[in-house]
N, C-alpha and C. Protein backbone atom coordinates (compact mmCIF):
# COMPACT_ATOMS: atom_id res chain seq x y z
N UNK A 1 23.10 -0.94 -1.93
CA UNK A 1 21.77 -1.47 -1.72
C UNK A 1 21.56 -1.74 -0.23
N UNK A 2 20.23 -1.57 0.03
CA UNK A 2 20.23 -2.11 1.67
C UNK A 2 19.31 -3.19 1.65
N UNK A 3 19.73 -4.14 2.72
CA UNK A 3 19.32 -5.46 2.72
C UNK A 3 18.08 -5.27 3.41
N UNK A 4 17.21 -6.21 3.00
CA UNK A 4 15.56 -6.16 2.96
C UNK A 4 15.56 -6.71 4.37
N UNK A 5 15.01 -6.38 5.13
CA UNK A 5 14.43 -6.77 6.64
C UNK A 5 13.87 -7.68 6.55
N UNK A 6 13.21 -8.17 5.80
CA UNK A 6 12.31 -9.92 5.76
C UNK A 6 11.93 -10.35 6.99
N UNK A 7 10.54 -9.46 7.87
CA UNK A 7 10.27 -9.33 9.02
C UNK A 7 9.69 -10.67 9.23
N UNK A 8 9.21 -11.32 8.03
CA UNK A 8 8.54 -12.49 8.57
C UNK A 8 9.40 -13.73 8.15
N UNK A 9 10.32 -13.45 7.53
CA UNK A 9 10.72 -14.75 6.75
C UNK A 9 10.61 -15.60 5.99
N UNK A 10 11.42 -15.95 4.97
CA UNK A 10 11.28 -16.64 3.87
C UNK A 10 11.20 -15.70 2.95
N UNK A 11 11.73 -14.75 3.08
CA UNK A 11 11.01 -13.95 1.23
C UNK A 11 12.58 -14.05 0.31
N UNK A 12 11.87 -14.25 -0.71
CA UNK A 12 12.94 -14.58 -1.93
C UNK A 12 13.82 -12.93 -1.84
N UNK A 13 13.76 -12.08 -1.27
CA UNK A 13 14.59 -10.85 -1.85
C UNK A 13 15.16 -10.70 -0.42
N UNK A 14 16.29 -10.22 -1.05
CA UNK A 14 17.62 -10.14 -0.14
C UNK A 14 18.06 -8.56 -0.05
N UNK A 15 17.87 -7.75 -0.77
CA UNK A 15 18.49 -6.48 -1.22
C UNK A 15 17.57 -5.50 -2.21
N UNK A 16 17.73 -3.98 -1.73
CA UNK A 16 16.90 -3.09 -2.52
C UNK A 16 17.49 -1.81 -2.30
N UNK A 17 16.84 -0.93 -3.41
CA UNK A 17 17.42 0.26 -2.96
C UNK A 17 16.33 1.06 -4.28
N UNK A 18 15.92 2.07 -3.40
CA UNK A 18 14.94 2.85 -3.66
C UNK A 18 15.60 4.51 -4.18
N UNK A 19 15.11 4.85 -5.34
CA UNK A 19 15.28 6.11 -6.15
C UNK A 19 14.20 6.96 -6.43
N UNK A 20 14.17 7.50 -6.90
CA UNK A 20 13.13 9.01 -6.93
C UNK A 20 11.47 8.29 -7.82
N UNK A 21 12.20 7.60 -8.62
CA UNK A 21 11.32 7.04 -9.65
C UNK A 21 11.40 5.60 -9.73
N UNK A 22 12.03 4.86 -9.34
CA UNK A 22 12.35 3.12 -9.15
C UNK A 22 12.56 2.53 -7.64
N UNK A 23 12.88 1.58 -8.15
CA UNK A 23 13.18 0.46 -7.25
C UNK A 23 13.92 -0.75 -7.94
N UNK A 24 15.03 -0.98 -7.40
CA UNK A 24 15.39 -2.12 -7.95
C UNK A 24 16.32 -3.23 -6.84
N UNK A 25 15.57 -4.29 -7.19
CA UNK A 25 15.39 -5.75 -6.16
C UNK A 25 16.42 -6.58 -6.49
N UNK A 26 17.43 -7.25 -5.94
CA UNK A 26 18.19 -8.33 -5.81
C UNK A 26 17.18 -9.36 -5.10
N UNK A 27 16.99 -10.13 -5.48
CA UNK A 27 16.28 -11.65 -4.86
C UNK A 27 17.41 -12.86 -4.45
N UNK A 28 16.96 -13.30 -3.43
CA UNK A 28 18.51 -14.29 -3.19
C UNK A 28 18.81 -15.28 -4.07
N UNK A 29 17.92 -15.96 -5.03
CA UNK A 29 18.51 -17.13 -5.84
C UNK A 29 19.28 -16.47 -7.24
N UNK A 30 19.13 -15.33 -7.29
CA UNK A 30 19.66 -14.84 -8.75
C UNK A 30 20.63 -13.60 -8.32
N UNK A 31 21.55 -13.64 -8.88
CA UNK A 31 22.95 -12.48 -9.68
C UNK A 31 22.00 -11.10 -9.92
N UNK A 32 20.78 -11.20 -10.77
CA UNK A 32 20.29 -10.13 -11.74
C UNK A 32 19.92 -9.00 -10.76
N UNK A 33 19.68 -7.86 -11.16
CA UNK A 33 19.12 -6.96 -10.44
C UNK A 33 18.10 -6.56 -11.14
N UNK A 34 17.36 -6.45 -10.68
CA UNK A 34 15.22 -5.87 -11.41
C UNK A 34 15.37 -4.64 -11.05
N UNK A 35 15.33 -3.64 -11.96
CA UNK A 35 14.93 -2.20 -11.55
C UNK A 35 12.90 -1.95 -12.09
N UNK A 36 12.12 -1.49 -11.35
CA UNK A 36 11.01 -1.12 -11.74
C UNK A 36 11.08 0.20 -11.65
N UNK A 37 10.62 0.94 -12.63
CA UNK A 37 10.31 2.45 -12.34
C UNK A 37 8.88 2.65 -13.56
N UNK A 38 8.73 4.10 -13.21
CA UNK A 38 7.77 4.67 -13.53
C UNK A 38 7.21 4.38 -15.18
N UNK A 39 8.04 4.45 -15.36
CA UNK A 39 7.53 4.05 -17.21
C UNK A 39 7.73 3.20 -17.72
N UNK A 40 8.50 1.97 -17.23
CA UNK A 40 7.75 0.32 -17.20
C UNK A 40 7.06 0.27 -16.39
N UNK A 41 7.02 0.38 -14.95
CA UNK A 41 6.06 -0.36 -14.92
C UNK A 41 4.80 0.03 -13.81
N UNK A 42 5.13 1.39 -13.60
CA UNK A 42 3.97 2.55 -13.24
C UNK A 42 4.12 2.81 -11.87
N UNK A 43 4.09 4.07 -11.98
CA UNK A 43 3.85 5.09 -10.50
C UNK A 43 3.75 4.40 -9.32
N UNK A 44 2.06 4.08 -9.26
CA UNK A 44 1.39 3.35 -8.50
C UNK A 44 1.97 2.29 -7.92
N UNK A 45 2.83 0.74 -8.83
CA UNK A 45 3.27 -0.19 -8.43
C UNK A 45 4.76 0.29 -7.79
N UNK A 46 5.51 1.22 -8.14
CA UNK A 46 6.37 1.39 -7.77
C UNK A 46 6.55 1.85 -6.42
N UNK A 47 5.72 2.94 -6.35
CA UNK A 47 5.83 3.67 -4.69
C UNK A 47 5.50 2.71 -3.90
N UNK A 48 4.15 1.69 -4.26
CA UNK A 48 4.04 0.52 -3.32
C UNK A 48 4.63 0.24 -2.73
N UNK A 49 5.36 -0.72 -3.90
CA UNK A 49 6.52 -1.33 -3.42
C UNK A 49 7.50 -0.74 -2.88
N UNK A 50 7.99 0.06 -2.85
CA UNK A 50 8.99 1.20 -2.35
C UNK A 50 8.32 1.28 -0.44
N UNK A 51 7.52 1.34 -0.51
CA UNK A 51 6.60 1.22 0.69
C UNK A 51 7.21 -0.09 1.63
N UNK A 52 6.54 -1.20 0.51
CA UNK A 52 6.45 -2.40 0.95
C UNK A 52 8.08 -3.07 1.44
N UNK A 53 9.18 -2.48 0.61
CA UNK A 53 10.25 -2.22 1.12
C UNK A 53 11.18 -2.34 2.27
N UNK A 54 10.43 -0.98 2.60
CA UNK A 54 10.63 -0.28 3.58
C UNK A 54 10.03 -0.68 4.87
N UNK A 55 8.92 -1.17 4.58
CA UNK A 55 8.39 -1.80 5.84
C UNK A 55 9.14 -2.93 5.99
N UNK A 56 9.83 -3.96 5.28
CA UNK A 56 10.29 -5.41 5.29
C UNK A 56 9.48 -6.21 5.06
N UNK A 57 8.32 -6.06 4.84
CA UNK A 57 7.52 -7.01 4.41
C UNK A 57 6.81 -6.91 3.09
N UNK A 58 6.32 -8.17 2.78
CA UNK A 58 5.02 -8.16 1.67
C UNK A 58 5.78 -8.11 0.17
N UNK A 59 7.14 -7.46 -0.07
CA UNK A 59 7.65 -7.36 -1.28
C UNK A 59 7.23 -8.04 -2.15
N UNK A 60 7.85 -9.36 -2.05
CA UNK A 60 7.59 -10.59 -2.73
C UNK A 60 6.51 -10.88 -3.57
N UNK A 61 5.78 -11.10 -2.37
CA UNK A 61 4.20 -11.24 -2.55
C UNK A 61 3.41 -10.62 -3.19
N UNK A 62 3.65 -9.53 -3.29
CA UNK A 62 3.13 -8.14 -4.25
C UNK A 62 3.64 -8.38 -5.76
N UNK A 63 4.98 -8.12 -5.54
CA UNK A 63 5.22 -8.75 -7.01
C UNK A 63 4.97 -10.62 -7.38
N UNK A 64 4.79 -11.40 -7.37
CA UNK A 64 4.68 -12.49 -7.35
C UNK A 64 2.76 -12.40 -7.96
N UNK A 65 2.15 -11.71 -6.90
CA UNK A 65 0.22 -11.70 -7.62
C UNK A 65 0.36 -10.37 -8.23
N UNK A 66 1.00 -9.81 -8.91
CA UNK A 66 0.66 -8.92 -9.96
C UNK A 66 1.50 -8.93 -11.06
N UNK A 67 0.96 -9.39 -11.91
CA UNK A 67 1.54 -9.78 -13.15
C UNK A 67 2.30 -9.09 -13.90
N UNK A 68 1.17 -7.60 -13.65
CA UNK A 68 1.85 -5.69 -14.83
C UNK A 68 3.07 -5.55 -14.02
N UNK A 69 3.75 -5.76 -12.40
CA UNK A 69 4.79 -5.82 -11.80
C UNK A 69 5.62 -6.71 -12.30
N UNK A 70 5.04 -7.93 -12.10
CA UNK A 70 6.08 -9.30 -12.32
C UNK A 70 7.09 -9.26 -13.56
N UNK A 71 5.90 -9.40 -14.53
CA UNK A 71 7.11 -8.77 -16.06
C UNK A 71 7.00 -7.80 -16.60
N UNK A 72 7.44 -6.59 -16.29
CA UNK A 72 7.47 -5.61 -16.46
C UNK A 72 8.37 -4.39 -15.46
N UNK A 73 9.56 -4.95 -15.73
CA UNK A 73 10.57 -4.26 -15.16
C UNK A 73 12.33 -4.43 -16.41
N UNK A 74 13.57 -3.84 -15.95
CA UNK A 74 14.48 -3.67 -16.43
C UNK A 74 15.58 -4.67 -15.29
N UNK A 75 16.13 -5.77 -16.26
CA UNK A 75 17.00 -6.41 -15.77
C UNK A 75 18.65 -6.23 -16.36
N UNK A 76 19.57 -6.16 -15.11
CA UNK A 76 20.68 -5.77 -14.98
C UNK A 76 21.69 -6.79 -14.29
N UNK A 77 22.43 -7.19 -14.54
CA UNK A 77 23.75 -8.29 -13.96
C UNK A 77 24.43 -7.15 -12.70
């Protein structure tokens, strides 16, 4: 996984790593790993975020005000 740039600071995610069709987020207070991809939890939210990523910013925040993101992913230890 590569560790999230958190250009501005403070964001709950620590770690990510981006695939053809997902994304899946380590956040710093939790063990779990969140994978989102295409058929939970859609195209659209995924590349976003995959975006949002990559830039180091906004992750969080994105998932946090969108709900069809928020729960709607695959959790992994």
């Amino acid at each position: 996984m590569k560790k999230y740039k958190d250009v501005n600071g403070g964001s709950g995610i620590s770690f990510y790593e981006c695939g053809p069709d997902f994304i899946s987020i380590k956040f710093k207070d939790n063990a779990t790993i969140y994978t989102y991809n295409y058929a939970v939890t859609g195209k659209k939210h995924v590349e976003k975020m995959k975006r949002l990523a990559e830039k180091g910013s906004g992750l969080s925040t994105y998932i946090a005000q969108n709900p069809e993101v928020r729960n709607n992913y695959l959790a992994s230890e």
